[in-house]
N, C-alpha and C. Protein backbone atom coordinates (compact mmCIF):
# COMPACT_ATOMS: atom_id res chain seq x y z
N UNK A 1 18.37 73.49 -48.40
CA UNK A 1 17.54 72.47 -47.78
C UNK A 1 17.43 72.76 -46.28
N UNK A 2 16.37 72.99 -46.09
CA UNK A 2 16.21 72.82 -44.54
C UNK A 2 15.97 71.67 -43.36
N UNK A 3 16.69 71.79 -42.22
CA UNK A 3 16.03 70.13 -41.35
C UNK A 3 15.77 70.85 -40.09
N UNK A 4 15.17 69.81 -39.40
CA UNK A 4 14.39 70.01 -38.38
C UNK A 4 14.96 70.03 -37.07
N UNK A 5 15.52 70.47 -36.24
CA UNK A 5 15.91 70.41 -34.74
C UNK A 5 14.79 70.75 -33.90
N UNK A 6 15.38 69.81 -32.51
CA UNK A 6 15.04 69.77 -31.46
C UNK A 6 15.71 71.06 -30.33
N UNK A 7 15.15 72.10 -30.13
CA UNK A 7 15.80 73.18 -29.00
C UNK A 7 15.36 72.23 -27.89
N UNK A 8 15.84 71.82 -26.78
CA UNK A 8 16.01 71.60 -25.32
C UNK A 8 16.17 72.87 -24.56
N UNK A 9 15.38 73.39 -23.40
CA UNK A 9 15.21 74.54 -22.93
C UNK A 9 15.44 73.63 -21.34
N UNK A 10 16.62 74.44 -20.97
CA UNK A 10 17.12 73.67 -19.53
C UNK A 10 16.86 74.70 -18.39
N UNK A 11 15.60 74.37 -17.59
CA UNK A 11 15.12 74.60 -16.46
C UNK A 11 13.84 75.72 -16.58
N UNK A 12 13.27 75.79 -17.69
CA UNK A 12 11.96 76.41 -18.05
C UNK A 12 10.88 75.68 -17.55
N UNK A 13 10.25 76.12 -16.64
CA UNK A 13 8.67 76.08 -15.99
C UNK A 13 8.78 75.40 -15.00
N UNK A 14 9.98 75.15 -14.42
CA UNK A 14 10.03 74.70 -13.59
C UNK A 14 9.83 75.26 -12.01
N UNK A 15 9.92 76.20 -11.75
CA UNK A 15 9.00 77.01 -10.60
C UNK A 15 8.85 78.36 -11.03
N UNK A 16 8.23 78.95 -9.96
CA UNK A 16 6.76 80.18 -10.58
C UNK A 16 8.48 81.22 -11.47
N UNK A 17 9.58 81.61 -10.53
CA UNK A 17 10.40 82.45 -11.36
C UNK A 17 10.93 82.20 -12.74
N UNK A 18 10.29 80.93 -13.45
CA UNK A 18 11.17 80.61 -14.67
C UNK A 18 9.74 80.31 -15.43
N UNK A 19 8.76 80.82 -15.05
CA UNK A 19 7.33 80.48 -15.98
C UNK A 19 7.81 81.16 -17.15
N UNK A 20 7.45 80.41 -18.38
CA UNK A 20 7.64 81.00 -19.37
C UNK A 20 6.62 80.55 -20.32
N UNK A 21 5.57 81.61 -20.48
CA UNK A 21 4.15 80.75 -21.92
C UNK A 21 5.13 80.27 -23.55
N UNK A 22 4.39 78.97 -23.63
CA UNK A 22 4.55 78.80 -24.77
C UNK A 22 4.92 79.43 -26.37
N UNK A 23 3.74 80.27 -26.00
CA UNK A 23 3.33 81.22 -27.44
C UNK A 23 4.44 82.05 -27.28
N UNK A 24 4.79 82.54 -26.20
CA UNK A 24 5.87 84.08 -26.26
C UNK A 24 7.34 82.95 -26.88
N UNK A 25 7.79 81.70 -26.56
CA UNK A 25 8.37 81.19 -27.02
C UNK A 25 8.94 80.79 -28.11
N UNK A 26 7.41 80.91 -29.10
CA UNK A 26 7.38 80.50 -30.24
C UNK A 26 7.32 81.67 -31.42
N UNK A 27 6.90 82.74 -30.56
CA UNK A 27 6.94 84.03 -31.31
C UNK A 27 8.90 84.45 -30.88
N UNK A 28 9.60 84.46 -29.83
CA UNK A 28 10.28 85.02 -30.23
C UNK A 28 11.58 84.23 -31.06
N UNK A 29 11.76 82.99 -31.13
CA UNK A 29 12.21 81.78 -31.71
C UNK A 29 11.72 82.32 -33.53
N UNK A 30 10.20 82.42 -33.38
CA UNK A 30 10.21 82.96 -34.73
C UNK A 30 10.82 83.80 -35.49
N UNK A 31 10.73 85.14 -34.58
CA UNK A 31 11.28 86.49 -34.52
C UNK A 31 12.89 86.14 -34.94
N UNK A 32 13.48 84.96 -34.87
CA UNK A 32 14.85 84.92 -35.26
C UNK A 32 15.23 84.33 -36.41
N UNK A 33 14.09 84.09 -37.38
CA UNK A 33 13.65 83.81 -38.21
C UNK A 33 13.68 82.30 -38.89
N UNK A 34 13.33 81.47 -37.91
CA UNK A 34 13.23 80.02 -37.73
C UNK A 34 11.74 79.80 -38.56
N UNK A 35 11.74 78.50 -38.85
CA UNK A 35 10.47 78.37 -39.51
C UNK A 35 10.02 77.14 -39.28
N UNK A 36 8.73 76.46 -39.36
CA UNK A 36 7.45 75.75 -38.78
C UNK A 36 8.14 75.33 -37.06
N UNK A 37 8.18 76.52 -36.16
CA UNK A 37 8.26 76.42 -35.08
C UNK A 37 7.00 76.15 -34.25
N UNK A 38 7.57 75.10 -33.21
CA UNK A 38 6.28 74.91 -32.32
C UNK A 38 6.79 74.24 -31.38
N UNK A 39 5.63 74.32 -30.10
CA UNK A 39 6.65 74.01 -28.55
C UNK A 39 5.77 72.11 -28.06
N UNK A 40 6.25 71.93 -27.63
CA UNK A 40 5.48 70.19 -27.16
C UNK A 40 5.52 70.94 -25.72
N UNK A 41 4.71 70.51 -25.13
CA UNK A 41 4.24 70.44 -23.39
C UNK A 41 4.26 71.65 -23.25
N UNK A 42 4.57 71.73 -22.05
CA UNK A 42 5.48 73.14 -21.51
C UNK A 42 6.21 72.94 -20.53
N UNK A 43 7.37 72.40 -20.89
CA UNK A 43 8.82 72.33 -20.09
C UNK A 43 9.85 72.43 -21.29
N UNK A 44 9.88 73.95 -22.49
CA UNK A 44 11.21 74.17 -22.77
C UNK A 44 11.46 73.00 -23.84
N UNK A 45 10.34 72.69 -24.50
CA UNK A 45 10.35 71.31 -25.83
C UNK A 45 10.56 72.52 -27.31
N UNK A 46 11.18 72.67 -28.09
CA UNK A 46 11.22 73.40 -29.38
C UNK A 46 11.08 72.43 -30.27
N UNK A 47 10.50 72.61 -31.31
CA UNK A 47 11.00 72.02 -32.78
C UNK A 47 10.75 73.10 -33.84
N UNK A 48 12.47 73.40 -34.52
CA UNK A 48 12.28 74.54 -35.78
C UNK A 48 12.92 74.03 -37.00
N UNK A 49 12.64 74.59 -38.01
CA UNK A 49 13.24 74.26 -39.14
C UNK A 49 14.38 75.21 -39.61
N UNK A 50 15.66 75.03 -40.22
CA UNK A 50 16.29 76.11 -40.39
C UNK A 50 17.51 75.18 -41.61
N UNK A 51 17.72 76.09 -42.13
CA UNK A 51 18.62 75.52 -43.54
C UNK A 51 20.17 75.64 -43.12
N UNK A 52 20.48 75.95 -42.23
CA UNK A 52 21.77 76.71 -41.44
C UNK A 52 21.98 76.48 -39.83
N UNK A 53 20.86 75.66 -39.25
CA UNK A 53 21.26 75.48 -38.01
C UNK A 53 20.94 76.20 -36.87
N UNK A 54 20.68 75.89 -35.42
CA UNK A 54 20.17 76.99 -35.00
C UNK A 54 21.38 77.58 -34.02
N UNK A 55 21.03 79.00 -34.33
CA UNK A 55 22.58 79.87 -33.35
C UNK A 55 22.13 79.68 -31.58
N UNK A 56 22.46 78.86 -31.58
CA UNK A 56 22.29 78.58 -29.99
C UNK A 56 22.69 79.83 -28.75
N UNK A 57 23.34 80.42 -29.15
CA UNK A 57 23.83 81.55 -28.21
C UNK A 57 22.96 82.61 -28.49
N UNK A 58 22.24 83.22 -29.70
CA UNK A 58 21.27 84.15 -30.29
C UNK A 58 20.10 83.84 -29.93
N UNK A 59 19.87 82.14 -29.47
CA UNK A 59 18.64 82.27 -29.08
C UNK A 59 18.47 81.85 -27.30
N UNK A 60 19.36 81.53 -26.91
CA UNK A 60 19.51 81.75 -25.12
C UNK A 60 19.32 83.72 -25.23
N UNK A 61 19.90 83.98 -25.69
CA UNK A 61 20.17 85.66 -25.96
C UNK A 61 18.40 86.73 -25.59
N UNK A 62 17.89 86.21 -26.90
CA UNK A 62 17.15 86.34 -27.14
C UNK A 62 15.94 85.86 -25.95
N UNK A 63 15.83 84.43 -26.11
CA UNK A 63 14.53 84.26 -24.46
C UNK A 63 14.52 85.38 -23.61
N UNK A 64 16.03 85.13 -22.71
CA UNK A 64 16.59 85.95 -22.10
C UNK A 64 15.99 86.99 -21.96
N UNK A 65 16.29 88.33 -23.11
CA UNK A 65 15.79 89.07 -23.28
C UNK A 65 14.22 89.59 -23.16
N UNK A 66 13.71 88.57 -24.43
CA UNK A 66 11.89 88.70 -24.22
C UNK A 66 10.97 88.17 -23.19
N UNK A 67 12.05 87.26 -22.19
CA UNK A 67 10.98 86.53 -21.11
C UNK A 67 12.04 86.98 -19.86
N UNK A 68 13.27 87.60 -19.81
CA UNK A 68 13.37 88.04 -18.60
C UNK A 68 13.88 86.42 -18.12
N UNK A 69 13.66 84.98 -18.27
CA UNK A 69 14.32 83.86 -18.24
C UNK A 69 15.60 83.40 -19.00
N UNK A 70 16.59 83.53 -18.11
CA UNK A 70 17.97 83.09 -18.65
C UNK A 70 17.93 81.34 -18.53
N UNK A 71 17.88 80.85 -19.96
CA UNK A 71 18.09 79.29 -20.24
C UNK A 71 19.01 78.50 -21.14
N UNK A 72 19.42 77.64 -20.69
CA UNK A 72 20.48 77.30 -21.79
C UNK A 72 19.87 76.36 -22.65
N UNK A 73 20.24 76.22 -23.63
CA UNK A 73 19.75 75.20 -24.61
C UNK A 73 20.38 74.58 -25.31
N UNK A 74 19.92 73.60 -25.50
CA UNK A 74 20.52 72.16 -26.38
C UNK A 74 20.12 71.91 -27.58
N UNK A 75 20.81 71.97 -28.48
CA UNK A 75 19.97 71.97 -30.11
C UNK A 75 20.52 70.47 -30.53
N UNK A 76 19.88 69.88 -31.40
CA UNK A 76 19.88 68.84 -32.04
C UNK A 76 19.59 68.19 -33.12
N UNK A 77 19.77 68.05 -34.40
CA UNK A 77 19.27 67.57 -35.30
C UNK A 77 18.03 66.41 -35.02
N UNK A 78 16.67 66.37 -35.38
CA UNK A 78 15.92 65.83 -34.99
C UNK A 78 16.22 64.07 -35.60
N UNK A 79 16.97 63.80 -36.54
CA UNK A 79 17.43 62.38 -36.90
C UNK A 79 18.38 61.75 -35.11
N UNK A 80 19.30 62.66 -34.87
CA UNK A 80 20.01 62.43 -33.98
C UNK A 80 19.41 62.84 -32.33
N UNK A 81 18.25 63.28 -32.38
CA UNK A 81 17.44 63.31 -31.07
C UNK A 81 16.84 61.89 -31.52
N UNK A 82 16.16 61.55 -32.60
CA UNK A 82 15.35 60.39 -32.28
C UNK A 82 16.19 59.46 -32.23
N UNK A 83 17.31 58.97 -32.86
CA UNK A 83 18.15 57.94 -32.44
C UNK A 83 18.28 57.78 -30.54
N UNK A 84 18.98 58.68 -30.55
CA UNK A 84 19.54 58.63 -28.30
C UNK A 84 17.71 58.43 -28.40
N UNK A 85 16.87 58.48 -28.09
CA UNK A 85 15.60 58.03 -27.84
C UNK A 85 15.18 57.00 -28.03
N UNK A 86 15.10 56.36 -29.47
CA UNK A 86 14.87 54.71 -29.58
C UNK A 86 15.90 53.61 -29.43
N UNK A 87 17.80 54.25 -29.15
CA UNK A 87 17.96 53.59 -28.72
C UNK A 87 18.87 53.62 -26.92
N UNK A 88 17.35 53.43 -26.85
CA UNK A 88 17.77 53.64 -24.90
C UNK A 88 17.70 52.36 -24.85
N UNK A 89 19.37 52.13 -24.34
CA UNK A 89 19.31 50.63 -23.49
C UNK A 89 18.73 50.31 -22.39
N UNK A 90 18.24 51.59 -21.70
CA UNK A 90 16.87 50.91 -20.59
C UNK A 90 15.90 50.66 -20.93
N UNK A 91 15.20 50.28 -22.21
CA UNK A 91 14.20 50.49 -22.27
C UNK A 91 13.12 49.12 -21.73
N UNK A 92 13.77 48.12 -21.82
CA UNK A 92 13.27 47.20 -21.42
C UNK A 92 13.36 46.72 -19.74
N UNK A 93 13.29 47.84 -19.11
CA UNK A 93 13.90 47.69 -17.40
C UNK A 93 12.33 47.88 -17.03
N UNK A 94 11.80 49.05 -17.60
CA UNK A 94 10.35 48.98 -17.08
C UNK A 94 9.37 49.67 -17.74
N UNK A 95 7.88 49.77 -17.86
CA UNK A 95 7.05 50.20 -18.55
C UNK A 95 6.63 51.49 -18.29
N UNK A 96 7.27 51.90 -17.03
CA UNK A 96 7.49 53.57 -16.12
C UNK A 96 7.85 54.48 -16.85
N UNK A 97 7.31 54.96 -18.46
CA UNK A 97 8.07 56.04 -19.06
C UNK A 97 8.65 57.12 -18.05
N UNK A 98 7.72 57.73 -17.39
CA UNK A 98 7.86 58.78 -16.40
C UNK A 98 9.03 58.49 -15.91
N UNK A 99 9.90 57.53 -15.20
CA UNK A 99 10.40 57.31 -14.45
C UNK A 99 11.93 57.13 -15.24
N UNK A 100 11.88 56.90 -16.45
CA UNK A 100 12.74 56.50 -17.27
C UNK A 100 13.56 58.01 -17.66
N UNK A 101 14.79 58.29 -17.67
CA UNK A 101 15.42 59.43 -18.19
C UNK A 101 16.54 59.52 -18.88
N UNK A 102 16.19 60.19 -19.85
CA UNK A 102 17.28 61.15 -21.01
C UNK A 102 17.80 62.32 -20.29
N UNK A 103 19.24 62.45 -20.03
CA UNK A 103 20.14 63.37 -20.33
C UNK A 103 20.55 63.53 -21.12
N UNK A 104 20.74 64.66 -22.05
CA UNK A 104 21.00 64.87 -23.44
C UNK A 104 21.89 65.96 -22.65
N UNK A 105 23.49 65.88 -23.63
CA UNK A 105 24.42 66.31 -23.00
C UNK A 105 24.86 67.24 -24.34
N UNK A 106 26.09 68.33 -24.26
CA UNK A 106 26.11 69.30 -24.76
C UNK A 106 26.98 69.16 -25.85
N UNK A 107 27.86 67.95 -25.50
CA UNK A 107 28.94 67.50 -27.09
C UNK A 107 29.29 66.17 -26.54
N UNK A 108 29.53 65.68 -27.49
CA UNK A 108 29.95 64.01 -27.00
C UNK A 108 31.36 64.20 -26.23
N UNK A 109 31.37 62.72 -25.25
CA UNK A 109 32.05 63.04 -24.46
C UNK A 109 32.70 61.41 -24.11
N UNK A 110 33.97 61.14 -23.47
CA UNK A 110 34.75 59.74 -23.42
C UNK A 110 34.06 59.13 -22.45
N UNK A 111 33.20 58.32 -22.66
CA UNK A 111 32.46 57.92 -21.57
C UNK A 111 33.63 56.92 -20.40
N UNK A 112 34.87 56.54 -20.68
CA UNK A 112 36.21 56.17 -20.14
C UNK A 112 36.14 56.94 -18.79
N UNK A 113 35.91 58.82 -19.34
CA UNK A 113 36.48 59.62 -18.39
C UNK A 113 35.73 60.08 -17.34
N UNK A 114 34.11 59.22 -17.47
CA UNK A 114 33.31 59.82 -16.56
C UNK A 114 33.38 58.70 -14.97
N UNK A 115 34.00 59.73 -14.12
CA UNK A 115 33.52 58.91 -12.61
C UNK A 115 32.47 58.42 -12.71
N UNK A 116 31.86 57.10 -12.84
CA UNK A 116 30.23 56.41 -12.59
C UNK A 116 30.36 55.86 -11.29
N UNK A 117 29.08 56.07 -10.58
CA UNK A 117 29.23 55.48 -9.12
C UNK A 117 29.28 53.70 -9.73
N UNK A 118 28.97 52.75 -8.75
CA UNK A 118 28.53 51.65 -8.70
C UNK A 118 27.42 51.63 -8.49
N UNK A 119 27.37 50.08 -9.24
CA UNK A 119 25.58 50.07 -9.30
C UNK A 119 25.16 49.42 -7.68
N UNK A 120 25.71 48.99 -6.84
CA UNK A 120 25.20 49.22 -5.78
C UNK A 120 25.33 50.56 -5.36
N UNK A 121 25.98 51.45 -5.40
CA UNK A 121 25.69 52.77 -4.30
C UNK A 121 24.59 53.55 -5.15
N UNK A 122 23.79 52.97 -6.18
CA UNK A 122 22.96 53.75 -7.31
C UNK A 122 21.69 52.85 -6.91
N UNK A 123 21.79 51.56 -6.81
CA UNK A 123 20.26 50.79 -6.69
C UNK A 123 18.86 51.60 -5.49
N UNK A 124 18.48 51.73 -5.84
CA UNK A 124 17.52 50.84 -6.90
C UNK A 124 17.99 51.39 -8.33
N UNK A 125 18.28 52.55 -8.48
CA UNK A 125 18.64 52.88 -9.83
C UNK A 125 19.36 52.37 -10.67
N UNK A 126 19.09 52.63 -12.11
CA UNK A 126 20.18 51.71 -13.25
C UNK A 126 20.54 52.98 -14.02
N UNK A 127 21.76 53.24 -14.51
CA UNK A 127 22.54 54.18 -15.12
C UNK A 127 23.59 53.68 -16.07
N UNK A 128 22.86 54.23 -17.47
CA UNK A 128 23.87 53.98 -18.47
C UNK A 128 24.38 54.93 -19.16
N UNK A 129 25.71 55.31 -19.32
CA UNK A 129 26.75 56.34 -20.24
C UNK A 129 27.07 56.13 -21.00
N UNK A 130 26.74 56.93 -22.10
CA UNK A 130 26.77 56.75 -23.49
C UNK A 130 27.69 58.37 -24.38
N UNK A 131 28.54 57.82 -25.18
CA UNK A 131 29.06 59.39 -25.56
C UNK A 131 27.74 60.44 -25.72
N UNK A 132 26.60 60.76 -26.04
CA UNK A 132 26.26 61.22 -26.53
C UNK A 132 24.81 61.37 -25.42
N UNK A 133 24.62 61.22 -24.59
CA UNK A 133 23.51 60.97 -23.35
C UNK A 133 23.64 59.75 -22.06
N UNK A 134 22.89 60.21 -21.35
CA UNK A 134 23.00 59.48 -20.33
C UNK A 134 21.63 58.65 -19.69
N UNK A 135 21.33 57.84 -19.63
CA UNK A 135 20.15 57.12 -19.63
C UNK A 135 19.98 56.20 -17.83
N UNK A 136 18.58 57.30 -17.25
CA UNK A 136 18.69 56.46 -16.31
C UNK A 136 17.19 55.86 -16.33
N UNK A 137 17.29 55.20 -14.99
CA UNK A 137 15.93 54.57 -14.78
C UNK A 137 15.83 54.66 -13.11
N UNK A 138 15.11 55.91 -12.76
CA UNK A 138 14.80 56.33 -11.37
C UNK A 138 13.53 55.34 -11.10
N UNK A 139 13.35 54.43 -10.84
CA UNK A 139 12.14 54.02 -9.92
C UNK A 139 11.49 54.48 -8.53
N UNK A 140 12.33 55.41 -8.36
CA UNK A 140 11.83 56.62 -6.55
C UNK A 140 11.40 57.90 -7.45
N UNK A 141 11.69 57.97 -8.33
CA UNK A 141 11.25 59.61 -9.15
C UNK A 141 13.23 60.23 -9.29
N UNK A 142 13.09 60.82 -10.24
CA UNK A 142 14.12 61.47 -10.67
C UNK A 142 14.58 62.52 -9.30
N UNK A 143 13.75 63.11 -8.17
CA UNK A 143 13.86 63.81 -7.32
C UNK A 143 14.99 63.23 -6.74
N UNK A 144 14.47 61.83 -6.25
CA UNK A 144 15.35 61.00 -5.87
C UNK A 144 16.83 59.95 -6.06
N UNK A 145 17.09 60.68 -7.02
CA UNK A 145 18.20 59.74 -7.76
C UNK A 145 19.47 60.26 -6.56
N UNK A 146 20.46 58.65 -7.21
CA UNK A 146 21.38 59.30 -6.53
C UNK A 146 22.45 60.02 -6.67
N UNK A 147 22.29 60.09 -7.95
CA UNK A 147 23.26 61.38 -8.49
C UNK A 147 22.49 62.65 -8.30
N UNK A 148 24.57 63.18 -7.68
CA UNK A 148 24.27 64.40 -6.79
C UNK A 148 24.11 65.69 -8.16
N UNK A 149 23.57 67.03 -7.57
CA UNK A 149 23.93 67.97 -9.10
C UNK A 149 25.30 67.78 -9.31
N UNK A 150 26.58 67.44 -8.01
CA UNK A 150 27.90 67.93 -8.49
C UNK A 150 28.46 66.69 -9.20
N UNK A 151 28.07 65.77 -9.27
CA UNK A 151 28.37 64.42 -10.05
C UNK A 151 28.52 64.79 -11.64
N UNK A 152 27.30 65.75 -12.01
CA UNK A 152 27.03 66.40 -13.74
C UNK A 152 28.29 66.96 -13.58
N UNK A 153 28.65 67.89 -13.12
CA UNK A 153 29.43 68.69 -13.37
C UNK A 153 30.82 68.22 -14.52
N UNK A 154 31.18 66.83 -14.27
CA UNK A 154 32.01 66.10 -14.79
C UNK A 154 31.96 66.32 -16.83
N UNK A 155 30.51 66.54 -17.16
CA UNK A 155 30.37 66.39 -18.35
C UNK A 155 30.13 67.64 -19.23
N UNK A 156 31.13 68.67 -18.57
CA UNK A 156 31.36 69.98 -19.13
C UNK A 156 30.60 70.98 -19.84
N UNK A 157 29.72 71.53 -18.99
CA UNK A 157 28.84 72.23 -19.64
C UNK A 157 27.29 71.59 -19.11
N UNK A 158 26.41 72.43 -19.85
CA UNK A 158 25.47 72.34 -19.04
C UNK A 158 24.13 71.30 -20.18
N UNK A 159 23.63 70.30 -19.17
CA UNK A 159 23.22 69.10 -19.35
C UNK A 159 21.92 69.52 -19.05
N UNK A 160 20.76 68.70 -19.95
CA UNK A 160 19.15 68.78 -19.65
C UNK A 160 18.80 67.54 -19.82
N UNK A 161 17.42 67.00 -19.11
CA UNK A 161 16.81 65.86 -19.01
C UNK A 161 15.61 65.94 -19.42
N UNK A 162 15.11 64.51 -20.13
CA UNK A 162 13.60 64.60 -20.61
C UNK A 162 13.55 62.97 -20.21
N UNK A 163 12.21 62.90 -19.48
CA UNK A 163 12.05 61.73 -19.07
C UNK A 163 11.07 60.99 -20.84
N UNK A 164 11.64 59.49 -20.66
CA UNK A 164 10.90 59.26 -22.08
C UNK A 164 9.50 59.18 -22.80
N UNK A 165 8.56 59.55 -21.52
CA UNK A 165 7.31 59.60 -22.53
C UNK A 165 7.20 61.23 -22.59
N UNK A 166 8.12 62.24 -22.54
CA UNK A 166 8.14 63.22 -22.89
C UNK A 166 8.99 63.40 -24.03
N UNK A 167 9.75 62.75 -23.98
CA UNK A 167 10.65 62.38 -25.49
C UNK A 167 9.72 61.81 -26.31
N UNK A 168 9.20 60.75 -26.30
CA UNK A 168 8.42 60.27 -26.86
C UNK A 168 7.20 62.05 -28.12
N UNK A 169 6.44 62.08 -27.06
CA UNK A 169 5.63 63.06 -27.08
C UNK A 169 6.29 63.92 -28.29
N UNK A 170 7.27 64.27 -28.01
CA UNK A 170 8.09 64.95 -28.83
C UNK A 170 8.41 64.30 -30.42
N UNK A 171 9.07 63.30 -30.60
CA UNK A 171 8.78 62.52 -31.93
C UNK A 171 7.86 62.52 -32.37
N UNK A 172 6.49 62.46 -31.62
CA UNK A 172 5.31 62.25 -32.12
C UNK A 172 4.75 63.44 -32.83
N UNK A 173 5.37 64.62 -31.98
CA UNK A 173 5.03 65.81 -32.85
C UNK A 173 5.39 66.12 -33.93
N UNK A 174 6.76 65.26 -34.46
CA UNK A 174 7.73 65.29 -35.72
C UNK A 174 6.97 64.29 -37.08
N UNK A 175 5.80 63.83 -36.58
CA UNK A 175 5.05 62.54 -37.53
C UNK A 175 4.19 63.33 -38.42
């Protein structure tokens, strides 16, 4: 039986040295012999089918290789991407998808053990920790948040963000 994952591609297209086309994406993802592969946007969105899971290290490996872009990636069973998505406890803070963000983190983690600032040294921002993602709500733009990069560092390994009407976007491609 095969199911469907979500690849997360962490820091693809994001300036001119990490351009990476779609199609070369999806051809070499194919090439590893994944099946009904296809990319949402272009910021590093996958969805493949595979009966076995996807080798996450074979296919950082692989980009790598065919695009010359070293990226890490986040795989996910697409039941357990859409859950952390519909249930974001921000969701009712504001109608700002854009503004709204998913961190999808690399293994669950004691949310006990994570330093969280206070929500005054964070306002305007709201930040919620969850074993399994981290959910904020930037109203200045995500540029602006006040978590620093070295604040992530805490959650071992390397972490990607999708703001939610790009998550969104993404389910929608799964319909």
């Amino acid at each position: 039986m095969t199911d469907t994952y979500v690849l997360l591609l962490r820091g693809i297209n994001v300036n001119p040295t990490t351009r990476v086309a779609m199609g070369d994406l999806r051809s070499i993802v194919t090439g590893l012999g994944y099946s009904d592969v296809s990319t949402i946007l272009q910021s590093g969105n996958i969805l493949v089918s595979s009966a076995a899971g996807p080798d996450v290290p074979k296919i950082e490996a692989a980009i790598a290789s065919g695009t010359g872009v070293r990226s890490k990636v986040i795989a996910l069973p697409l039941a357990t991407f859409r859950t952390l998505v519909e249930d974001n406890p921000l969701l009712g803070v504001s109608d700002d998808l854009s503004k709204m963000v998913i961190t999808f983190l690399p293994a669950p983690i004691e949310v006990a053990k994570i330093e969280r600032p206070s929500d005054a040294e964070l306002e305007p921002e709201r930040l919620v920790i969850t074993p399994n993602a981290v959910y904020q709500f930037c109203p200045l733009g995500i540029l602006k948040s006040q978590l620093s990069p070295s604040w992530w560092r805490q959650f071992g390994g390397v972490v990607t963000a999708r703001n939610v009407r790009t998550a969104n976007r993404i389910l929608a491609a799964t319909e």
